[in-house]
PDB file of N, CA and C in Angstrom:
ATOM      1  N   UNK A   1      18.945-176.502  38.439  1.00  0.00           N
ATOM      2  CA  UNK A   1      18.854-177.713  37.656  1.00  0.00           C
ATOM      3  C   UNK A   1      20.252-178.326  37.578  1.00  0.00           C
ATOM      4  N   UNK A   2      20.389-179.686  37.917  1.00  0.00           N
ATOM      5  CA  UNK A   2      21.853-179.821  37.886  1.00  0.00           C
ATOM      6  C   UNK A   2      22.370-180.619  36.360  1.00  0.00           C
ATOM      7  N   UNK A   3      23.594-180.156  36.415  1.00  0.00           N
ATOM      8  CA  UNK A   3      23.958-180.836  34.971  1.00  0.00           C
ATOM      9  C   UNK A   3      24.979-182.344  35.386  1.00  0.00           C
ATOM     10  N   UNK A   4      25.137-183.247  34.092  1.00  0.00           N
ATOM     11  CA  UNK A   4      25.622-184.119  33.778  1.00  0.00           C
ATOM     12  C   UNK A   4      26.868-184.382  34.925  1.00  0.00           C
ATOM     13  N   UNK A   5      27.694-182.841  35.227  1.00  0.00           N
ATOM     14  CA  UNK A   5      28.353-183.155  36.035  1.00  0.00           C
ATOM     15  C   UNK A   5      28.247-183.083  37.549  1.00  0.00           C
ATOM     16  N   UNK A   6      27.057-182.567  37.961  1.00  0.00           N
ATOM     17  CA  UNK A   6      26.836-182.592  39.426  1.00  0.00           C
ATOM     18  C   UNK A   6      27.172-181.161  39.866  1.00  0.00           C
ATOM     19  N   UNK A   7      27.106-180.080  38.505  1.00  0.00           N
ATOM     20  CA  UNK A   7      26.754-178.684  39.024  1.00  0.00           C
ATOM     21  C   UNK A   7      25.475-178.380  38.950  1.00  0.00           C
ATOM     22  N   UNK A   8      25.090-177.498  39.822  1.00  0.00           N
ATOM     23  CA  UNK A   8      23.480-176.646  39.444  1.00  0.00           C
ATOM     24  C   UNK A   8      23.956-175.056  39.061  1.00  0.00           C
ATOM     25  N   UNK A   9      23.523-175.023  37.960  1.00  0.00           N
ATOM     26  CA  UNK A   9      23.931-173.939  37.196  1.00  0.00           C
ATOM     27  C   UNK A   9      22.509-172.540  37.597  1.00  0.00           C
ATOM     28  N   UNK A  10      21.405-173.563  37.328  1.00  0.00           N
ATOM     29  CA  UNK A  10      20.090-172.133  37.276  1.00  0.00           C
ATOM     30  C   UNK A  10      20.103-171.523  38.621  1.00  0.00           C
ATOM     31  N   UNK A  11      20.576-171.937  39.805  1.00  0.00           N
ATOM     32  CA  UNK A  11      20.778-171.498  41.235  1.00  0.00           C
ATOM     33  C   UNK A  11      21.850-170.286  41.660  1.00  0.00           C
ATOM     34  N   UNK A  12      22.815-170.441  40.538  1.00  0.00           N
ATOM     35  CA  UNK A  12      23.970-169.323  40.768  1.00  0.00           C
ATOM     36  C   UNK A  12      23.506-168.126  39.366  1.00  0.00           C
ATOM     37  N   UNK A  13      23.378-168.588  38.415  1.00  0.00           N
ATOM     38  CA  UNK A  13      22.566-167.654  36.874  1.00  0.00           C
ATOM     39  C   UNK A  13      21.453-167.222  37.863  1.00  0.00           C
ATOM     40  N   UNK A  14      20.648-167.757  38.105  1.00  0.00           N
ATOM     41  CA  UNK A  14      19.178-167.446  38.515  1.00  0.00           C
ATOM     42  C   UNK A  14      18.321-167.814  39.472  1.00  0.00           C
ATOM     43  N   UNK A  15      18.781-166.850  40.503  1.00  0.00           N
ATOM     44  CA  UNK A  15      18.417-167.400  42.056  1.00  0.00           C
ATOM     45  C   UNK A  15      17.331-167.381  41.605  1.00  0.00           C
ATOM     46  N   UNK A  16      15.878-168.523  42.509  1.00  0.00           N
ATOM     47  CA  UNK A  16      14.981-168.323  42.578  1.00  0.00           C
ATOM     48  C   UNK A  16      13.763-167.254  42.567  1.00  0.00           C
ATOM     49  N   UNK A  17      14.640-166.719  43.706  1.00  0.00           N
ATOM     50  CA  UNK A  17      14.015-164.840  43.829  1.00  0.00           C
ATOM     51  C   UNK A  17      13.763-163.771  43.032  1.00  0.00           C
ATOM     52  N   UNK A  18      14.758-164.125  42.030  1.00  0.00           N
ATOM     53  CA  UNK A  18      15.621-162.878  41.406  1.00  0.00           C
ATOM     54  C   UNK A  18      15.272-163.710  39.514  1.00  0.00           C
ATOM     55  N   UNK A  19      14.332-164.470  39.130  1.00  0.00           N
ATOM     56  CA  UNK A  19      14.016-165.425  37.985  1.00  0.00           C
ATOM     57  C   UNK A  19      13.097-164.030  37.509  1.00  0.00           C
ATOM     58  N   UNK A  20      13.385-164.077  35.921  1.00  0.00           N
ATOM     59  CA  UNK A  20      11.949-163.420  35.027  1.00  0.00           C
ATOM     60  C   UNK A  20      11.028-164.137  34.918  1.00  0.00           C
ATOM     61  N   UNK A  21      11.057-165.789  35.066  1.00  0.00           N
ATOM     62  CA  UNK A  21       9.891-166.601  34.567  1.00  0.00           C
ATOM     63  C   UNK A  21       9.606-167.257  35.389  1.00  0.00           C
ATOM     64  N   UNK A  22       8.873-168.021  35.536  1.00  0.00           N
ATOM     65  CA  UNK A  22       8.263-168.828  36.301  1.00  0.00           C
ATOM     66  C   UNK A  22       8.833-170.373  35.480  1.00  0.00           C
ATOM     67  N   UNK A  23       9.737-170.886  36.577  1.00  0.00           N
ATOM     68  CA  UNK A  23      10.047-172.434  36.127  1.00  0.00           C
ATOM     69  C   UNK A  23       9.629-173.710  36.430  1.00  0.00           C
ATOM     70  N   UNK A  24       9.066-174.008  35.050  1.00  0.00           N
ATOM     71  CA  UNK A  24       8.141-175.544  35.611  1.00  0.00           C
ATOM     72  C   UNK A  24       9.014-176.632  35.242  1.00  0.00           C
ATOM     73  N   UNK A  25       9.445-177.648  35.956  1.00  0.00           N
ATOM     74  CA  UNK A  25      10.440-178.729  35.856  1.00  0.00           C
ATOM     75  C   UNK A  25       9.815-179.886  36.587  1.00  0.00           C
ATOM     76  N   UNK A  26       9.327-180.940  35.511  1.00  0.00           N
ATOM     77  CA  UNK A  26       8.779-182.286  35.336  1.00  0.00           C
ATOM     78  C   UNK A  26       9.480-183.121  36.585  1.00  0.00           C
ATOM     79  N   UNK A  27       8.979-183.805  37.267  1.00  0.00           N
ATOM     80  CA  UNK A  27       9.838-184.656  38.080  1.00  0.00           C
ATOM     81  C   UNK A  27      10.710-185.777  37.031  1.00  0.00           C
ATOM     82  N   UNK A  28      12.186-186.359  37.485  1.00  0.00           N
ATOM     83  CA  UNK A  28      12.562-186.803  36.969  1.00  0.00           C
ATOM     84  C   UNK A  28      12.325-188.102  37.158  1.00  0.00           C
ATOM     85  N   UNK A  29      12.376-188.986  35.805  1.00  0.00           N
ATOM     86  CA  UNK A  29      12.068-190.414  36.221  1.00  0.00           C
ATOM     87  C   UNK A  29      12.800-190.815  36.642  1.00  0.00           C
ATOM     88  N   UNK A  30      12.935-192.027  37.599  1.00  0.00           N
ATOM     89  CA  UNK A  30      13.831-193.041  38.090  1.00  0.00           C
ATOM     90  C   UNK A  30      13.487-194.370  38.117  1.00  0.00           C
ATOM     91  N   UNK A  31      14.900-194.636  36.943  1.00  0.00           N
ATOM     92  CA  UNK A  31      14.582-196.213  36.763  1.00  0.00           C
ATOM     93  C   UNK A  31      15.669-197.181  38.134  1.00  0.00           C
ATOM     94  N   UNK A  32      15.358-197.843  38.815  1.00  0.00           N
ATOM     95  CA  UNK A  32      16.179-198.187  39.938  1.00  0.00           C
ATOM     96  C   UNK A  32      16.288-199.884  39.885  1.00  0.00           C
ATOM     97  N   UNK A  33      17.343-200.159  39.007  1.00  0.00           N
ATOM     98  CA  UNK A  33      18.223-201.459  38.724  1.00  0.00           C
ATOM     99  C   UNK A  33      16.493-202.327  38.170  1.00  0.00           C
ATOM    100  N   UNK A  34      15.898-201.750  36.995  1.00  0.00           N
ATOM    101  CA  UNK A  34      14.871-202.055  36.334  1.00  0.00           C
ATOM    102  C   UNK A  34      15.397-202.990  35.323  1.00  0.00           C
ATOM    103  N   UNK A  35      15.664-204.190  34.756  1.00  0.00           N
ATOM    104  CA  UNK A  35      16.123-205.009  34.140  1.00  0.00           C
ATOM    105  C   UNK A  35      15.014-204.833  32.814  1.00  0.00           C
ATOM    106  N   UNK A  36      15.529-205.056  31.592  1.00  0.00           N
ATOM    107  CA  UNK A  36      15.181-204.885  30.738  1.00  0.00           C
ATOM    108  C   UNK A  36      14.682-205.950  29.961  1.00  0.00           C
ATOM    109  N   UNK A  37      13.415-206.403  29.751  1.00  0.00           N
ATOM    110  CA  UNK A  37      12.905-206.959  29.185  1.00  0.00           C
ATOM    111  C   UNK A  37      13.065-207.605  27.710  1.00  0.00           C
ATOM    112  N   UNK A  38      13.859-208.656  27.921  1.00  0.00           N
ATOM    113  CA  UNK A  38      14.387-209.385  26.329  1.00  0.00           C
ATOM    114  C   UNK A  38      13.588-210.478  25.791  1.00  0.00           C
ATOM    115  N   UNK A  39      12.759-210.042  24.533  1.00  0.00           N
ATOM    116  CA  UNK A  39      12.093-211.080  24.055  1.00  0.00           C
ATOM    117  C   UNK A  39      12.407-211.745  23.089  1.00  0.00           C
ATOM    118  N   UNK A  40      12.967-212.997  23.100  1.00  0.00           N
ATOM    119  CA  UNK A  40      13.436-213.661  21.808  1.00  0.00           C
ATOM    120  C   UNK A  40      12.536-214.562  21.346  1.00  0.00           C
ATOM    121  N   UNK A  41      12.607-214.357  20.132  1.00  0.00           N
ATOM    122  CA  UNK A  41      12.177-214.819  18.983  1.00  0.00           C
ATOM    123  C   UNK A  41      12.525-216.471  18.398  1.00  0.00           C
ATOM    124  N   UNK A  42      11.371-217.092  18.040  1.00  0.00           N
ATOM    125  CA  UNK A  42      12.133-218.223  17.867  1.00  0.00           C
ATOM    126  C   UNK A  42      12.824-218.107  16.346  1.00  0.00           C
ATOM    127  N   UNK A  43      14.194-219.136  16.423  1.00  0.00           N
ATOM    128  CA  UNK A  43      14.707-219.217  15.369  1.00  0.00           C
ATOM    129  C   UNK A  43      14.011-219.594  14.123  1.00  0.00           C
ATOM    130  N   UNK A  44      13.665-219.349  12.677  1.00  0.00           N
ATOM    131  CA  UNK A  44      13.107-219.465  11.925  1.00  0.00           C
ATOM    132  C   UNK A  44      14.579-219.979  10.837  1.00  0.00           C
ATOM    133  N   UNK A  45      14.713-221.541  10.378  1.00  0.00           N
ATOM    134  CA  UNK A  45      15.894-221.433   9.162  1.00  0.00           C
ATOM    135  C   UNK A  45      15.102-221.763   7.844  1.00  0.00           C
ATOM    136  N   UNK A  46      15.709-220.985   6.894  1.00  0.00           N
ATOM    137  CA  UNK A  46      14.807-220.816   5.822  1.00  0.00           C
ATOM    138  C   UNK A  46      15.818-221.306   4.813  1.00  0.00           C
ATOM    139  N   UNK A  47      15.128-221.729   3.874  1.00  0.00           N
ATOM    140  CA  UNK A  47      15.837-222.500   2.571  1.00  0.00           C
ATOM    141  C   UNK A  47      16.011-221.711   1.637  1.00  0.00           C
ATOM    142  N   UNK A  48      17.000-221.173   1.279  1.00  0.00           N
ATOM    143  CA  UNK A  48      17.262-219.739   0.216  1.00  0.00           C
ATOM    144  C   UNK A  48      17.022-220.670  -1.097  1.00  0.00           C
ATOM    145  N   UNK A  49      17.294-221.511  -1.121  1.00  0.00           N
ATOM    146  CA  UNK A  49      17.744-222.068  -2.763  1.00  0.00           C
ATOM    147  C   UNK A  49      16.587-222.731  -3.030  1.00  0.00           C
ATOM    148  N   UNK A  50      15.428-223.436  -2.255  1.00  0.00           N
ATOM    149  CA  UNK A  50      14.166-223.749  -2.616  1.00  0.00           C
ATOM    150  C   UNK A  50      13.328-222.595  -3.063  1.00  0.00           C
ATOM    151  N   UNK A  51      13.576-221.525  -2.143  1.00  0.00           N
ATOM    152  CA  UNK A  51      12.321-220.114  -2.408  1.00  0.00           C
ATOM    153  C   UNK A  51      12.910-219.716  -3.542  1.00  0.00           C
ATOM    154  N   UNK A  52      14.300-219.703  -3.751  1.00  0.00           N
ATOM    155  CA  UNK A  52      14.543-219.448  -5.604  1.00  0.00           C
ATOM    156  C   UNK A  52      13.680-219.757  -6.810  1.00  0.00           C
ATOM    157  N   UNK A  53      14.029-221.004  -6.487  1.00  0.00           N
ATOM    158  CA  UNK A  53      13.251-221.702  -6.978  1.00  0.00           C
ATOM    159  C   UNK A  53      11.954-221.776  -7.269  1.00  0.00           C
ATOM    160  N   UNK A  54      11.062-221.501  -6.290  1.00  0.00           N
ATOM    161  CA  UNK A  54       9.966-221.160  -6.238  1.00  0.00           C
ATOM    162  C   UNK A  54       8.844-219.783  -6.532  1.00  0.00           C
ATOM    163  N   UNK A  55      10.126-219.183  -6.484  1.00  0.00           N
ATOM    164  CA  UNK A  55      10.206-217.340  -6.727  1.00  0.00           C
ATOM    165  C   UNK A  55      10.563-217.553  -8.936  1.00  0.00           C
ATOM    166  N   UNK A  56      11.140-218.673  -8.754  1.00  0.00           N
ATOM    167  CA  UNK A  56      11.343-218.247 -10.579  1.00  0.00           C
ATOM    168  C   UNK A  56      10.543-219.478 -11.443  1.00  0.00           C
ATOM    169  N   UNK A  57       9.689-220.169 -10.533  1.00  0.00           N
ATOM    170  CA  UNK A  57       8.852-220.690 -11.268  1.00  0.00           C
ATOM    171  C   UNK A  57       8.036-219.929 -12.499  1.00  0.00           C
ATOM    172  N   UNK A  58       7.452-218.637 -12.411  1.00  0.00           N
ATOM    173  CA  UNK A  58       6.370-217.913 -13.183  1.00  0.00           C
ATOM    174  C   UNK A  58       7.408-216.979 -13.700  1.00  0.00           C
ATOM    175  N   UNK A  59       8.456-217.174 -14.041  1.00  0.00           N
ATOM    176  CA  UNK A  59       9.198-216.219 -14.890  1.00  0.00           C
ATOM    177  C   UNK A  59      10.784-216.602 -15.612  1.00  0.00           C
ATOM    178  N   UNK A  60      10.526-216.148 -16.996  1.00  0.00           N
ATOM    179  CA  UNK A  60      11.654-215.845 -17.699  1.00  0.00           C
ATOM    180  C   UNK A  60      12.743-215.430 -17.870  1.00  0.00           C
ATOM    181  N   UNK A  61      13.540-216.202 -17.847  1.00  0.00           N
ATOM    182  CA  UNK A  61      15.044-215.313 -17.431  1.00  0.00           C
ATOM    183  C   UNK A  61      15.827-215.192 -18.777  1.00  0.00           C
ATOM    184  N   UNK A  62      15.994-213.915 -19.075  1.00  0.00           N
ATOM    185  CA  UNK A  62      16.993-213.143 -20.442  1.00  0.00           C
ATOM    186  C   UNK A  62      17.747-213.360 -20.254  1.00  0.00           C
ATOM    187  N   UNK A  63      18.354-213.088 -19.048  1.00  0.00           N
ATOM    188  CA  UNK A  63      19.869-213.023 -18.856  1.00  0.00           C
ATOM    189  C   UNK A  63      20.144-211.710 -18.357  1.00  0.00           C
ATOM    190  N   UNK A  64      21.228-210.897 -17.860  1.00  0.00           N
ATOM    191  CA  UNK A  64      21.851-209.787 -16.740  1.00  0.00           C
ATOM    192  C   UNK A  64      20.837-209.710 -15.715  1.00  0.00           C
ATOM    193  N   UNK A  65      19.727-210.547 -15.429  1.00  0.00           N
ATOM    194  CA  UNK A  65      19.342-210.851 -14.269  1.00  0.00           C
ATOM    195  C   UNK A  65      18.217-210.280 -14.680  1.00  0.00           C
ATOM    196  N   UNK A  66      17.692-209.878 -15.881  1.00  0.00           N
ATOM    197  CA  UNK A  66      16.024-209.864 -15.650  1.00  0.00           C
ATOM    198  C   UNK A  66      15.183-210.933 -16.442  1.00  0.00           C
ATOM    199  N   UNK A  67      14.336-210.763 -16.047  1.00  0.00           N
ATOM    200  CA  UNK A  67      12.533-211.611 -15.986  1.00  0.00           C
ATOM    201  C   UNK A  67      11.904-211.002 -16.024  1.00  0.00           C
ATOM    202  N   UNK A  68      11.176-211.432 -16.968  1.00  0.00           N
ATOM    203  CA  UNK A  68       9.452-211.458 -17.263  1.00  0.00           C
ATOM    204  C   UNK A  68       8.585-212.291 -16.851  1.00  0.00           C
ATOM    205  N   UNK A  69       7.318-212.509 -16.120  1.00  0.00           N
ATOM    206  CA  UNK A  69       6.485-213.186 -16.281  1.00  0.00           C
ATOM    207  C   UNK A  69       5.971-213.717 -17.447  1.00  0.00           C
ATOM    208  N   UNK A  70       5.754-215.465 -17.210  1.00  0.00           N
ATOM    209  CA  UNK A  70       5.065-216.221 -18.343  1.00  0.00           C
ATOM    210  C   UNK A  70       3.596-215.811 -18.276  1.00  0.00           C
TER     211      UNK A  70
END
């Protein structure tokens, strides 16, 4: 199995011949200059200070920032 750096380690540890187990190893995938699929979103600009507004219609404000519903 080779590693990250371009050794095969299980070949010199564990010749084929000479293995206790039986090794099952998945083929590896290959992605080959597969470009990645970017889906953008349309811009949405939203009005912070209207939805305030609209968010504190049905409630009471005490003061240190809480509310009650009317």
């Amino acid at each position: 199995m080779p590693l990250r750096s371009g050794k095969k380690y299980l070949k010199i540890i564990f010749p084929i011949e000479n293995q206790p187990f039986k090794l099952i190893l998945l083929p590896e995938k290959k992605i080959e200059n597969q470009p990645f699929k970017l889906i953008l979103l349309p811009e949405k600009k939203i009005d912070f200070d209207q939805s305030s507004k609209e968010w504190r219609k049905n409630k009471y404000y005490h003061g240190n920032g809480t509310f009650t519903y009317k």
